[in-house]
Every structure is written in C-alpha cells, then in structure tokens.
Protein backbone atom coordinates (compact mmCIF):
# COMPACT_ATOMS: atom_id res chain seq x y z
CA UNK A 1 30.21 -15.98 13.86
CA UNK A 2 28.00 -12.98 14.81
CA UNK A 3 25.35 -11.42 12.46
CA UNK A 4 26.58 -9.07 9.95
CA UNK A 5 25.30 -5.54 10.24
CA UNK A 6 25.89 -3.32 7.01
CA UNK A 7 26.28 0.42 7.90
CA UNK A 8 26.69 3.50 5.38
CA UNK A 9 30.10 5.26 5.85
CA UNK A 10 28.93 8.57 7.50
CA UNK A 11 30.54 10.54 4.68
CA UNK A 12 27.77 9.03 2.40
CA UNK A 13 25.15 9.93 4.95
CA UNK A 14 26.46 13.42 5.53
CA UNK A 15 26.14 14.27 1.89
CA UNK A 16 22.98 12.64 1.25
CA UNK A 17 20.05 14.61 3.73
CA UNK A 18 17.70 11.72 3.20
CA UNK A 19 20.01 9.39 4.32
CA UNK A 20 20.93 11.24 7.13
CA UNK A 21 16.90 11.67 8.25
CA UNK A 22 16.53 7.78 7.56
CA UNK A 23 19.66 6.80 10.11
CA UNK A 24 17.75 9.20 13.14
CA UNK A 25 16.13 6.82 15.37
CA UNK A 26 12.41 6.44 15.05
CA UNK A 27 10.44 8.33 17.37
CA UNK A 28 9.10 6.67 20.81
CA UNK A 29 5.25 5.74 20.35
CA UNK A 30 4.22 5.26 23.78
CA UNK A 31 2.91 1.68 24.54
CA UNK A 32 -0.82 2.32 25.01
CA UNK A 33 -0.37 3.86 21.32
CA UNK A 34 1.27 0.51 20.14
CA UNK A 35 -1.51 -1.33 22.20
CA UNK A 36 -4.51 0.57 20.48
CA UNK A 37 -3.07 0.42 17.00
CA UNK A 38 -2.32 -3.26 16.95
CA UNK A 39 -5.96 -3.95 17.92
CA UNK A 40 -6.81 -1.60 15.37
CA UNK A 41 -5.02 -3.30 12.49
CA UNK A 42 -6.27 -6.81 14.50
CA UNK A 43 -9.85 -5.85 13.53
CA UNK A 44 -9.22 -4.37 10.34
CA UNK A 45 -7.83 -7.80 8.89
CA UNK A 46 -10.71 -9.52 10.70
CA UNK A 47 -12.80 -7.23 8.69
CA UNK A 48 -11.16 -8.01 5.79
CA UNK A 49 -11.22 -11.71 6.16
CA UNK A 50 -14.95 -11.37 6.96
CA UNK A 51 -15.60 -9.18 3.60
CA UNK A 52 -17.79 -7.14 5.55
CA UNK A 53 -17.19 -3.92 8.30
CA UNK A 54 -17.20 -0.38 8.44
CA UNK A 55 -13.33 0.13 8.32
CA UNK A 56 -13.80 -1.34 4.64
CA UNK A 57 -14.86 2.08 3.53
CA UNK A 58 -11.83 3.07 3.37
CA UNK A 59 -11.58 1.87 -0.16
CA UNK A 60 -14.11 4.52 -1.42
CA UNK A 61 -11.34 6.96 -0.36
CA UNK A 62 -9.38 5.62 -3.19
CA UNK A 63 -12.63 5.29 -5.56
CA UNK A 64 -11.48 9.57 -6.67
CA UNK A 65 -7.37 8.89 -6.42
CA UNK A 66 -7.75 5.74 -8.69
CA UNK A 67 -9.78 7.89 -11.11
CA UNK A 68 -7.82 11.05 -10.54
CA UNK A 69 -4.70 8.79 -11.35
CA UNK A 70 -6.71 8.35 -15.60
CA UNK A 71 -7.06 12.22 -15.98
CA UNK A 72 -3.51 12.69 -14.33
CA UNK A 73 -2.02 10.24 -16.46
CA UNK A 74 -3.45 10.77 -19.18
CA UNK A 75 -1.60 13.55 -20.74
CA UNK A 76 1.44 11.06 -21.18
CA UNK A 77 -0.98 8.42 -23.58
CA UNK A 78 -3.63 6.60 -23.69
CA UNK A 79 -1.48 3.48 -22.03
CA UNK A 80 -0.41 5.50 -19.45
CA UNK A 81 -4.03 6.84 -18.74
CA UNK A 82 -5.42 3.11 -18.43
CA UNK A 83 -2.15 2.19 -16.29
CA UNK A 84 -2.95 5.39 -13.99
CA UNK A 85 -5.41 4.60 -12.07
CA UNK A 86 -4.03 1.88 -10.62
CA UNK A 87 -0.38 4.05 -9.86
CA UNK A 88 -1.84 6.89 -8.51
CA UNK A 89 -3.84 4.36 -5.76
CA UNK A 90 -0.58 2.65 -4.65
CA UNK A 91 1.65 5.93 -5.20
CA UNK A 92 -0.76 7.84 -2.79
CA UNK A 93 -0.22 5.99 0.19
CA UNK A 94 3.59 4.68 -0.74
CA UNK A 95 4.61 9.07 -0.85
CA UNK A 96 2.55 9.32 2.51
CA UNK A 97 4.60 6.25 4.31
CA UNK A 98 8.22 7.56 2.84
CA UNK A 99 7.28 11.11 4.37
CA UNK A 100 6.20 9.96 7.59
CA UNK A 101 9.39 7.25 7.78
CA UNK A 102 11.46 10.45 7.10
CA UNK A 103 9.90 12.12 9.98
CA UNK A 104 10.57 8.99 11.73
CA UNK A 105 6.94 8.68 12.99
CA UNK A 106 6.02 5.13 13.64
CA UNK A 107 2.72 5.34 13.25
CA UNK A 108 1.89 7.00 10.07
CA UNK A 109 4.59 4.78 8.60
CA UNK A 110 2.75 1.88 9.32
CA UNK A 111 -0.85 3.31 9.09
CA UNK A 112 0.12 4.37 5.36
CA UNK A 113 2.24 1.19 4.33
CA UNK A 114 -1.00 -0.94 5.58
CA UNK A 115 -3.48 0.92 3.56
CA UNK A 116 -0.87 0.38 0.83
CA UNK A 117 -1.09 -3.00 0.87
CA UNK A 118 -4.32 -3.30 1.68
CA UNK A 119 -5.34 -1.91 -2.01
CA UNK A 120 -3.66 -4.72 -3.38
CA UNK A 121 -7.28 -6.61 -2.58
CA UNK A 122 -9.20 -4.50 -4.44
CA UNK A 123 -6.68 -4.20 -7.49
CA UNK A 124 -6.61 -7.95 -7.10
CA UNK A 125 -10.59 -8.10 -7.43
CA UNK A 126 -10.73 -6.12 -10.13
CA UNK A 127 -7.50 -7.81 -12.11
CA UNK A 128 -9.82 -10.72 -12.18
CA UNK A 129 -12.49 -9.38 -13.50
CA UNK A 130 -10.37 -8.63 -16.88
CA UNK A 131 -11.98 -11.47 -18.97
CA UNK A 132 -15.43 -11.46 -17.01
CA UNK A 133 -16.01 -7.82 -16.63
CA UNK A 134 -18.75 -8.49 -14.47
CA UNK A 135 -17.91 -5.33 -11.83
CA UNK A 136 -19.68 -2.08 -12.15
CA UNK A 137 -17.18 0.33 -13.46
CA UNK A 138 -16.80 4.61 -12.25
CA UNK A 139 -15.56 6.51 -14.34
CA UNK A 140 -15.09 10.26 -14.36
CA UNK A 141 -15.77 10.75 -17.98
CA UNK A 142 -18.59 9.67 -20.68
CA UNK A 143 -19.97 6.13 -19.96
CA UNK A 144 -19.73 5.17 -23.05
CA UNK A 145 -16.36 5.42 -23.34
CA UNK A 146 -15.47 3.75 -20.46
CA UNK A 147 -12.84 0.68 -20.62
CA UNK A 148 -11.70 -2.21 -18.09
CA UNK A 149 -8.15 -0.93 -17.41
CA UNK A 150 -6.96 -4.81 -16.76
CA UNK A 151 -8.60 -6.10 -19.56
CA UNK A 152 -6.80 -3.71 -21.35
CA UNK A 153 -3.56 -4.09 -19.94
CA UNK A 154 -3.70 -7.83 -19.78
CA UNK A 155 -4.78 -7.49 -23.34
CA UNK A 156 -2.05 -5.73 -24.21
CA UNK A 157 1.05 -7.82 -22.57
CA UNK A 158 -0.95 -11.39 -23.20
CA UNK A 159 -1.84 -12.57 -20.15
CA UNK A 160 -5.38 -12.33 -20.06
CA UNK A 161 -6.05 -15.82 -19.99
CA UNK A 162 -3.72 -15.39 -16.77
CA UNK A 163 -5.87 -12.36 -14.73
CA UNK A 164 -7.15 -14.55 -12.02
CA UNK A 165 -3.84 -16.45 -11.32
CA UNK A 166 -2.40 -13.04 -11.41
CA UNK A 167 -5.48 -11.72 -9.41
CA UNK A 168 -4.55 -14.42 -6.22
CA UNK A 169 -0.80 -13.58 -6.28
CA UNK A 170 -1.30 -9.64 -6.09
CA UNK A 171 -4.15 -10.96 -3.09
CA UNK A 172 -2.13 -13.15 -1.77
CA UNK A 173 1.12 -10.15 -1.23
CA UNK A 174 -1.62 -7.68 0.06
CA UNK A 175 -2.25 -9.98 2.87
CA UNK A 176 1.77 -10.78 3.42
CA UNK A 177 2.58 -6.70 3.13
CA UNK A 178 -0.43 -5.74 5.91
CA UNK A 179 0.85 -8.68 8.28
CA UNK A 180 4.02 -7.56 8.02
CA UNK A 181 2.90 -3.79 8.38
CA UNK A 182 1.27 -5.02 11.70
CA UNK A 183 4.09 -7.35 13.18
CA UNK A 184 7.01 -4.48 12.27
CA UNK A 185 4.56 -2.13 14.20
CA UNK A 186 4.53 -4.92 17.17
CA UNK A 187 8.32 -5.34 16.91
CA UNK A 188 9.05 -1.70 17.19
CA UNK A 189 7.28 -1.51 20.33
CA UNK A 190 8.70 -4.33 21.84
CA UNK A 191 12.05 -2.79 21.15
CA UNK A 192 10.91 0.35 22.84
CA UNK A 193 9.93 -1.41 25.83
CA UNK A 194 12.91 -3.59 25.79
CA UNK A 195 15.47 -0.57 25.80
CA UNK A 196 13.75 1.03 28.81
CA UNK A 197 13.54 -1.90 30.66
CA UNK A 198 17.60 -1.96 29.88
C-alpha cells in the first residue's frame, strides 16, 4: 500500500483565494541561495548554543514589538495588556511567514518562521524568571508601575510553582521549531535540485 496523499477538491480551492495561492508551487531559490542560508541558520544556532554572537541582537528588535504588544493590548484589559507583549512578539514574525508562504517565497518563509521560534528562548528565559524576578525589566511606561508579565500570568492560572518546568518545555520547542525551520529549508532545495536533475 502506497502513501496516502490528501488533496482539496479544486472547487474548494477555486472559491477560497488563499487556498488557491497556498496550492501554487513555491518559488525556485537557486542553490547557492539554499547553500548560503543553511550556513546562515548553521551559525545562528551555534550562536545560540554558545549564548554569545552578534546575530543574537536580533532579540533587541523585539525589545519595542514585545512592549508595543502592552500599549496595543491594552485597550482590551489589564489581562490582555500583561498577555500582549508576549503575542505581539510571536504574532509579528508568524503574519510575516504566512505572507511570504502566500507569495510562495522560500526564503522569507523560513527566515520569519525561524525568528519565530527562535523567541521562544527568550520568552522561555523570562517565564522562568516568574518566581525569581531577578531580570531587569523595560518598560515603556512609569517604573514604578512596572509588573513581571509571567509572574502575573502564572499567578493568575496557578502554575507559578511550575514557571521553570514550563520555562524548559517552551525552550526546548524553540529549538525543535528552528531545526525544523532549517531542515524544511534543506529539503526544499533538495527537491529543487532533484526535479531538475529529473
């Protein structure tokens, strides 16, 4: 018995746009480009494993979204303020990847879905900080006011006892998600070259 393949009747597709922009091939990324950004990604994890390099800075880039995310949030409670922070840092670069998968570009998919998942190591270092709150804390507003958003939120559902346990596991998919990122990037050019070899 063969492996199953599950396809959408093309009625469905023709009525749904998205659907139909998801079901276009991807577009070619020519092998030098697969080359260069697998050695990219190669270095960035090394990085990361290290705790120390320059492509870490990337996380200051999210330093304003995370905050942004409290004032943007904010207007729907205070819950919803502490909870926003974190959204708006995964939302960011999850709306970037779905745009670029629906314009079928290979690398911005994967450049966005990797810093994606690559923010689950700093959410993860600060989740397990909730009981210790030893980490300096930005905020955009009075100092004095400022809160831990997952002591809060830990607080709140009562799990706090829980925040490094629940620190490693959010760690531990941030690591699974960027491999993953990097290998589907791998495997899409390997089935480039493979159908022009054919």
């Amino acid at each position: 018995m063969g492996p199953m393949h599950f396809e959408l009747p093309q009625t469905w597709i023709e009525r749904v746009p998205l659907l139909e922009r998801v079901s276009e091939p991807w577009r070619p990324l020519p092998g030098w480009a697969v080359g260069s950004w697998l050695a990219f990604y190669a270095l960035f994890l090394f990085q990361l494993a290290r705790g120390a390099g320059f492509l870490l800075m990337i996380d200051l880039v999210f330093v304003p979204i995370h905050e942004g995310g409290h004032l943007l949030f904010g207007y729907l409670g205070h819950s919803s303020m502490i909870a926003g922070g974190t959204l708006l840092q995964l939302l960011v670069p999850l709306a970037l990847a779905m745009s670029f998968c629906l314009q079928r570009q290979i690398a911005g998919t994967a450049f966005c879905l990797f810093c994606l998942f690559e923010q689950f190591l700093p959410i993860a270092t600060y989740m397990g900080d909730a009981r210790a709150q030893e980490l300096p804390l930005v905020t955009v507003g009075s100092p004095e006011f400022v809160e831990h958003d997952w002591f809060a939120m830990f607080s709140s559902l009562g799990v706090l006892a829980h925040d490094t346990q629940i620190a490693q596991l959010v760690r531990i998919s941030g690591w699974i998600g960027m491999l993953a990122v990097t290998l589907w990037l791998g495997w899409r050019g390997l089935a480039k070259g493979r159908s022009q070899a054919s």
